[in-house]
Protein backbone atom coordinates (compact mmCIF):
# COMPACT_ATOMS: atom_id res chain seq x y z
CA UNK A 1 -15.83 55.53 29.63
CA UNK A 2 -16.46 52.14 28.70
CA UNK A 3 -13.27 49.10 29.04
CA UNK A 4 -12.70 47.49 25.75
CA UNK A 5 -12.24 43.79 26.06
CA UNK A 6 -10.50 41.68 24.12
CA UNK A 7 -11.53 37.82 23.28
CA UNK A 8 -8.21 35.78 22.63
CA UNK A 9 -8.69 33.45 19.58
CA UNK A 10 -8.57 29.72 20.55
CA UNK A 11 -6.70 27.77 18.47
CA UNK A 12 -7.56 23.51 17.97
CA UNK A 13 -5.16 21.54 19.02
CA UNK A 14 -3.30 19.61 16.24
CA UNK A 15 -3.63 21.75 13.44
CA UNK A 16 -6.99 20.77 13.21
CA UNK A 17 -7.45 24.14 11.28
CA UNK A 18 -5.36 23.20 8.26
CA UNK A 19 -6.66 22.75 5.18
CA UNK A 20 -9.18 20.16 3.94
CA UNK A 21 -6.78 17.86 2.62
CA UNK A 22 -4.33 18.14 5.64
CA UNK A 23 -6.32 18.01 8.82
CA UNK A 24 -8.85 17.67 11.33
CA UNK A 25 -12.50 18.79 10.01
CA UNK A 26 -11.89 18.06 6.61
CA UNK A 27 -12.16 14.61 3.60
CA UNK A 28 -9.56 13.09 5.49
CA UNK A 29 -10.82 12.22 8.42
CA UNK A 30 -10.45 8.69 10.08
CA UNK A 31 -14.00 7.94 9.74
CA UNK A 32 -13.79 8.46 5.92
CA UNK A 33 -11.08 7.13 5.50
CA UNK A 34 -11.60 3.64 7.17
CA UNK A 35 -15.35 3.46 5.02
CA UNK A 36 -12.80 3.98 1.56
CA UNK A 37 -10.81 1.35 2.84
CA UNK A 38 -13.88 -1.05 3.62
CA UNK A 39 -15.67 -0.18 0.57
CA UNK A 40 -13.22 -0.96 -1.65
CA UNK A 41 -11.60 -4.56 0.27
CA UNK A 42 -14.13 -5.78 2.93
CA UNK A 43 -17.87 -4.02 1.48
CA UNK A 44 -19.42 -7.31 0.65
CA UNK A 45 -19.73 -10.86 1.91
CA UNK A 46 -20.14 -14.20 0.16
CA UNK A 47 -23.21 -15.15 2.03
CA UNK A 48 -22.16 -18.90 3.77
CA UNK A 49 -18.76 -17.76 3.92
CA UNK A 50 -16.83 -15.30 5.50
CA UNK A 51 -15.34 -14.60 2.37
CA UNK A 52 -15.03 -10.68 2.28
CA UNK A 53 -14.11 -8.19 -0.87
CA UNK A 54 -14.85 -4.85 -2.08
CA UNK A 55 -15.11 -2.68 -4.95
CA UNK A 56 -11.60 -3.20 -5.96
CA UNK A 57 -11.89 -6.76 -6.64
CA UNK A 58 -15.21 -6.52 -8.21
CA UNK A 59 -13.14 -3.34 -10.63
CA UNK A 60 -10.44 -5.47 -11.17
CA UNK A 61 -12.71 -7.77 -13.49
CA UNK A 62 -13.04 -5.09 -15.73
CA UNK A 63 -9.74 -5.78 -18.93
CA UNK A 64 -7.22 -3.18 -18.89
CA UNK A 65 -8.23 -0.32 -16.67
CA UNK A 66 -9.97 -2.28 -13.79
CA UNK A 67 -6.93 -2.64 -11.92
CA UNK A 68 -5.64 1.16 -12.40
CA UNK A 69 -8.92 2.55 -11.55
CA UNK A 70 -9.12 0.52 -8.18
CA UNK A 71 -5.28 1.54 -7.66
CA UNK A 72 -6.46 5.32 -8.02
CA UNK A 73 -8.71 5.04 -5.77
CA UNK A 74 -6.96 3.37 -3.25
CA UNK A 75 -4.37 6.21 -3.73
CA UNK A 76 -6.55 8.59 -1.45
CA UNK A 77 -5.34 6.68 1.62
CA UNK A 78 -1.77 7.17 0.88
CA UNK A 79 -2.09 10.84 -0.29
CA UNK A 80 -3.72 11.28 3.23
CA UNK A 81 -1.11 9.72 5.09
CA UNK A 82 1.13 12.06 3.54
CA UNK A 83 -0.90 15.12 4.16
CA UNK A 84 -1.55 13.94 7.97
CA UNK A 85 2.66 13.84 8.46
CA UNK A 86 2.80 10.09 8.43
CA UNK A 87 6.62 9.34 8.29
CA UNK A 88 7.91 8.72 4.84
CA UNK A 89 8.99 5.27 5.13
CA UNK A 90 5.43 4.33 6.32
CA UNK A 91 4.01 6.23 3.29
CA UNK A 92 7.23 3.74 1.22
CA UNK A 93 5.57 1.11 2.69
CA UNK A 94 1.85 1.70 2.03
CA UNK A 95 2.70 2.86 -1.71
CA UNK A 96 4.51 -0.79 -1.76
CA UNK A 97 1.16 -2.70 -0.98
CA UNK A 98 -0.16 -0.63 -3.35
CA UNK A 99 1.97 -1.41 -5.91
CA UNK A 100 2.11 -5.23 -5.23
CA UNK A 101 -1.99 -4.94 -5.22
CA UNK A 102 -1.88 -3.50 -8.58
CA UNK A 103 0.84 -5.15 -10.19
CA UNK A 104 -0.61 -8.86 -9.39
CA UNK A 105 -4.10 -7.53 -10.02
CA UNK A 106 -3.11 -7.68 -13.78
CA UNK A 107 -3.05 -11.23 -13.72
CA UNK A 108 -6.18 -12.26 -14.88
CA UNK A 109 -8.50 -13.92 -12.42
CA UNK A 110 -5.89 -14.87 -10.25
CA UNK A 111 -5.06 -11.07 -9.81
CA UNK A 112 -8.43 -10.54 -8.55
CA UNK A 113 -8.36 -13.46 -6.23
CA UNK A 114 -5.04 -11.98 -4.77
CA UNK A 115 -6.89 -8.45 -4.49
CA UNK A 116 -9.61 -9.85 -2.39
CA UNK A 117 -6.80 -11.79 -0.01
CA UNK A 118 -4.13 -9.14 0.04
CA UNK A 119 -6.50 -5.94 1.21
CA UNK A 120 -3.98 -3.33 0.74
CA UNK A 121 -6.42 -0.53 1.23
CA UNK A 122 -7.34 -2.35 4.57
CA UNK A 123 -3.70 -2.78 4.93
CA UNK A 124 -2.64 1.11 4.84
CA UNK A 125 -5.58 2.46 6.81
CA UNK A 126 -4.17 0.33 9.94
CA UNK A 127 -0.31 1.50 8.88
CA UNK A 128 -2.04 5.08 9.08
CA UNK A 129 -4.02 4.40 12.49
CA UNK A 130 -0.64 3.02 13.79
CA UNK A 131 1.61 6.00 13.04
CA UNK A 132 -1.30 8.48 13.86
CA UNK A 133 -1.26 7.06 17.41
CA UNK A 134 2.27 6.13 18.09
CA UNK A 135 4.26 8.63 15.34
CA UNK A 136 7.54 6.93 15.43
CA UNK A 137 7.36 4.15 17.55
CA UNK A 138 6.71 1.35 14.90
CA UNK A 139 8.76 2.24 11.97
CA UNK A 140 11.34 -0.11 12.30
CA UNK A 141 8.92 -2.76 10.92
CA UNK A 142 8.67 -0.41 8.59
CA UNK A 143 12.48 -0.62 7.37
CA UNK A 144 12.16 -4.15 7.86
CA UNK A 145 10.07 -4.23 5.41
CA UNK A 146 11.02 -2.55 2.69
CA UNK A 147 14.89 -3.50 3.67
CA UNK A 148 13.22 -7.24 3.51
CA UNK A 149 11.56 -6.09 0.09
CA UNK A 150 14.72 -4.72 -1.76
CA UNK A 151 16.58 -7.86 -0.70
CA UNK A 152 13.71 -10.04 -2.23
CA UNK A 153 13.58 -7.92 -5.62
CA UNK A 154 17.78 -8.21 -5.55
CA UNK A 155 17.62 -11.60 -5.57
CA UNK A 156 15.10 -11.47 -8.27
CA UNK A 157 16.79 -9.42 -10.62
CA UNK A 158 19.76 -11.63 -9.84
CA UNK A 159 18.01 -15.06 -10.72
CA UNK A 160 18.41 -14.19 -14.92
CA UNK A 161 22.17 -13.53 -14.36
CA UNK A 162 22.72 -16.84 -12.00
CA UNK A 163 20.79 -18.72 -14.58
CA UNK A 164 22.96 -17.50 -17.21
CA UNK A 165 25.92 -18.42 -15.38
CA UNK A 166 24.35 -21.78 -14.40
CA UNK A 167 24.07 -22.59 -18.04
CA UNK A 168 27.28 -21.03 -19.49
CA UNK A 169 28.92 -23.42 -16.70
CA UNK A 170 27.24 -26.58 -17.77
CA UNK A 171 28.11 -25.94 -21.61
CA UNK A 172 31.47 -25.43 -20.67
CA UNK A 173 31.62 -28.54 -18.49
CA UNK A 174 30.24 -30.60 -21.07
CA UNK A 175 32.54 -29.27 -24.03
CA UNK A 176 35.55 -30.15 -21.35
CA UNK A 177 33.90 -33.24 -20.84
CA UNK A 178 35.88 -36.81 -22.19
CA UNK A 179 33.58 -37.59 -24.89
CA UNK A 180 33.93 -34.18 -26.70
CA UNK A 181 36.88 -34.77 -28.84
């Protein structure tokens, strides 16, 4: 009589079975992901210089849907981190560079010059490398961030108020003021 023998199933480590978007074989690996982010910040060079940029600045020229297309793109990175278990605040903080890329990217010209400096796909592919390797170790410059961000867009919803009150003050003062009457 013959033994039947069975083979036990080895699993990857990781997960590295998931799905495509999730895990380990699939579109989001590192080595994608890092080309996205240099193709679209650091592709090309000015020759002479060391002057880098990517597609996203050279989008951005493009009126009115430049700077959403590039965003789109660059949404890939984020949508991996999230897939990949990268903690929530990083993913808060990568959507913020995102959102400061696209926002000033509207500027014309200037917006494009910004894109080239600021790098935010460059920027979130490193926040992703950093939580990959160390998973909670480094978010408190995380909530530094985006505690040092709220504080900043406080004060800047503030300014119209304390402006307002700056002027209401000085009409005041001046109707009070000797030579009124």
């Amino acid at each position: 009589m013959a033994v039947k023998t069975t083979i036990p199933e080895i699993l990857p480590p990781n997960g590295a079975q998931r799905s495509r978007l999730g895990g380990g074989g699939g579109t989001f690996r590192d080595e994608n992901l890092d080309l996205l982010s240099r193709v679209l910040d650091t592709w090309f060079r000015v020759p002479g210089t060391n002057i880098r940029f990517g597609l996203d600045g050279i989008v951005g020229f493009i009126p009115g849907v430049g700077d959403l297309l590039g965003g789109l793109a660059s949404c890939i990175i984020v949508l991996a981190a999230y897939f990949r278990g990268v903690a929530l605040i990083t993913i808060a903080r990568m959507v913020t560079n995102l959102a400061i890329e696209v926002v000033v990217g509207f500027v014309p010209l200037l917006g494009n010059l910004f894109d080239i400096g600021w790098r935010a796909n460059r920027r979130n592919y490193h926040l992703l490398e950093r939580s990959l390797a160390a998973p909670n170790r480094d978010t408190a410059k995380d909530w530094l961030f985006m505690g040092l961000l709220g504080v900043g867009l406080l004060t800047l919803a503030m300014l119209p108020f304390l402006l307002l009150l700056w002027i209401g003050g000085s009409v005041l003062h001046s109707l009070h003021a000797p030579g009124w009457r």
